[in-house]
Protein backbone atom coordinates (compact mmCIF):
# COMPACT_ATOMS: atom_id res chain seq x y z
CA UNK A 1 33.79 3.73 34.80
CA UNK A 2 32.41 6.78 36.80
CA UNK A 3 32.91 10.13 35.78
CA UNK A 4 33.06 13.16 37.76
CA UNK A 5 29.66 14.65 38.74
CA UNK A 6 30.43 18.16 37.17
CA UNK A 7 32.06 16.30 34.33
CA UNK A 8 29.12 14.09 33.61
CA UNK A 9 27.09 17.38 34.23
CA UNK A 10 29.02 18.68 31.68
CA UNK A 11 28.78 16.20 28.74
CA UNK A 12 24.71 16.53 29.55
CA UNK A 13 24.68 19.96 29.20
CA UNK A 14 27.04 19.92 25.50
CA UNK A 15 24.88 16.85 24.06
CA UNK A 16 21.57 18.94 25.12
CA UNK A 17 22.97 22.13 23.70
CA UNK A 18 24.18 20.44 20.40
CA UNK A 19 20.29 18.94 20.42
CA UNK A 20 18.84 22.11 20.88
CA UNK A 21 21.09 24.16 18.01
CA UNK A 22 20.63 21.46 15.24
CA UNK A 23 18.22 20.77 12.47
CA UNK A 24 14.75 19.72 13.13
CA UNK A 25 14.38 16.00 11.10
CA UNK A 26 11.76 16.10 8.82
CA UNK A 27 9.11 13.63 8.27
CA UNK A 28 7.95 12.31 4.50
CA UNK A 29 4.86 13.00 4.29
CA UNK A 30 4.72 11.99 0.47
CA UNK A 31 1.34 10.16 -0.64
CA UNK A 32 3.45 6.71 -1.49
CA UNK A 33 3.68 3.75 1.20
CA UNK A 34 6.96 3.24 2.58
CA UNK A 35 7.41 -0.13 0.57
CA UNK A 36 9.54 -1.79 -2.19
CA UNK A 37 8.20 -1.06 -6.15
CA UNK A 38 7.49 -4.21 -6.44
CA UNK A 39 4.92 -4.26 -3.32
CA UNK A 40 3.39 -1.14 -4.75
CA UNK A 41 3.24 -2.73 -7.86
CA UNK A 42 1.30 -6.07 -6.67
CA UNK A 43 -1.30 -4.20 -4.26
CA UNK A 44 -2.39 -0.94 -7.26
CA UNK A 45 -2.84 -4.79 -9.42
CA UNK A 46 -4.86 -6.63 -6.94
CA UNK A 47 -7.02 -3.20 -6.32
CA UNK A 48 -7.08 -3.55 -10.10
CA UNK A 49 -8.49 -6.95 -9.84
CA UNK A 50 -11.02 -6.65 -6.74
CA UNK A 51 -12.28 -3.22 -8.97
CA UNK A 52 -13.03 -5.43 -12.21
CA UNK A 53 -14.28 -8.40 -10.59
CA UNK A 54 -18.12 -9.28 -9.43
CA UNK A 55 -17.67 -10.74 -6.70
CA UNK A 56 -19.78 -9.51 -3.03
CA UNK A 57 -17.99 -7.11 -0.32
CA UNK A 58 -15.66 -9.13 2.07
CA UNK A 59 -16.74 -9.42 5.40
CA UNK A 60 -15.15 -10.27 8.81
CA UNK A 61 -17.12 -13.16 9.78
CA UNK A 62 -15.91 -12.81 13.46
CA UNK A 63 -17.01 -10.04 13.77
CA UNK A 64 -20.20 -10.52 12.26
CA UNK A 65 -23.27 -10.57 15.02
CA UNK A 66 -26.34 -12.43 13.91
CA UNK A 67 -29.41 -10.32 13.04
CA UNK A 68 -32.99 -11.16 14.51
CA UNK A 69 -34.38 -12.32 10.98
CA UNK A 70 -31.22 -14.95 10.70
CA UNK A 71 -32.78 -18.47 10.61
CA UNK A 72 -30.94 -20.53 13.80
CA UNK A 73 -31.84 -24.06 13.70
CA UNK A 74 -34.50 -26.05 12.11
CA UNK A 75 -37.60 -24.38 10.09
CA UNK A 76 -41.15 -25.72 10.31
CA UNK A 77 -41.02 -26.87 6.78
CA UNK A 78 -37.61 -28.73 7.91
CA UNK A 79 -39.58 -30.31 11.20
CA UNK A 80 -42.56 -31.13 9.02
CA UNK A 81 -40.29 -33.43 6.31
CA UNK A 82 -37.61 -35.58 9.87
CA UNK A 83 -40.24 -38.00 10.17
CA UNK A 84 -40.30 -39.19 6.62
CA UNK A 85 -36.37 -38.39 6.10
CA UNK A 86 -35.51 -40.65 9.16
CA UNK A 87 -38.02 -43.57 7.94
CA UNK A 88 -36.61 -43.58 4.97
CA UNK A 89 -33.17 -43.55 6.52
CA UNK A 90 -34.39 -46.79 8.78
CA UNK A 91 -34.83 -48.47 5.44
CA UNK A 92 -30.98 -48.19 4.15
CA UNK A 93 -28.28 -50.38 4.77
CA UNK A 94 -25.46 -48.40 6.94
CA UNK A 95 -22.91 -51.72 6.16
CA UNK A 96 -22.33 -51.88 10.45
């Protein structure tokens, strides 16, 4: 269906008029989340709950780089006590 250039022209110039002339839409910019009462509800409880309890700060263990002082791989005190670990795994019966 084509319409007319100066007709089409037209019907852009009416819609962008009408556009222009009407009410700006407002925005809520009220302190609640746009969610259901009963979402509200269950996250001011679990705040509640993460508040009251002892328990250490979440982290994001992706994210999470390691620090020079973190202890990668085997200690001395570790190395010092294989030899007498593996002899005395020698000793047990695997079942094989």
């Amino acid at each position: 269906m084509l319409m007319d250039p100066k007709k089409l022209s037209e019907v852009i110039r009416m819609k962008k008029k009408k556009m222009m002339n009407a009410e700006p839409e407002l925005v809520d910019s009220g302190l609640q989340a746009d969610m259901n009462p009963n979402s509200i509800y269950d996250n001011e409880v679990n705040a509640r709950i993460q508040s009251t309890i002892m328990s250490p700060a979440k982290i994001n263990a992706e994210v999470k780089e390691l620090d020079e002082d973190d202890n990668v791989g085997v200690t001395p005190e570790e190395k010092a006590r294989m030899p007498r670990l593996r002899s005395y795994l020698d000793t047990l019966d695997m079942g094989m």
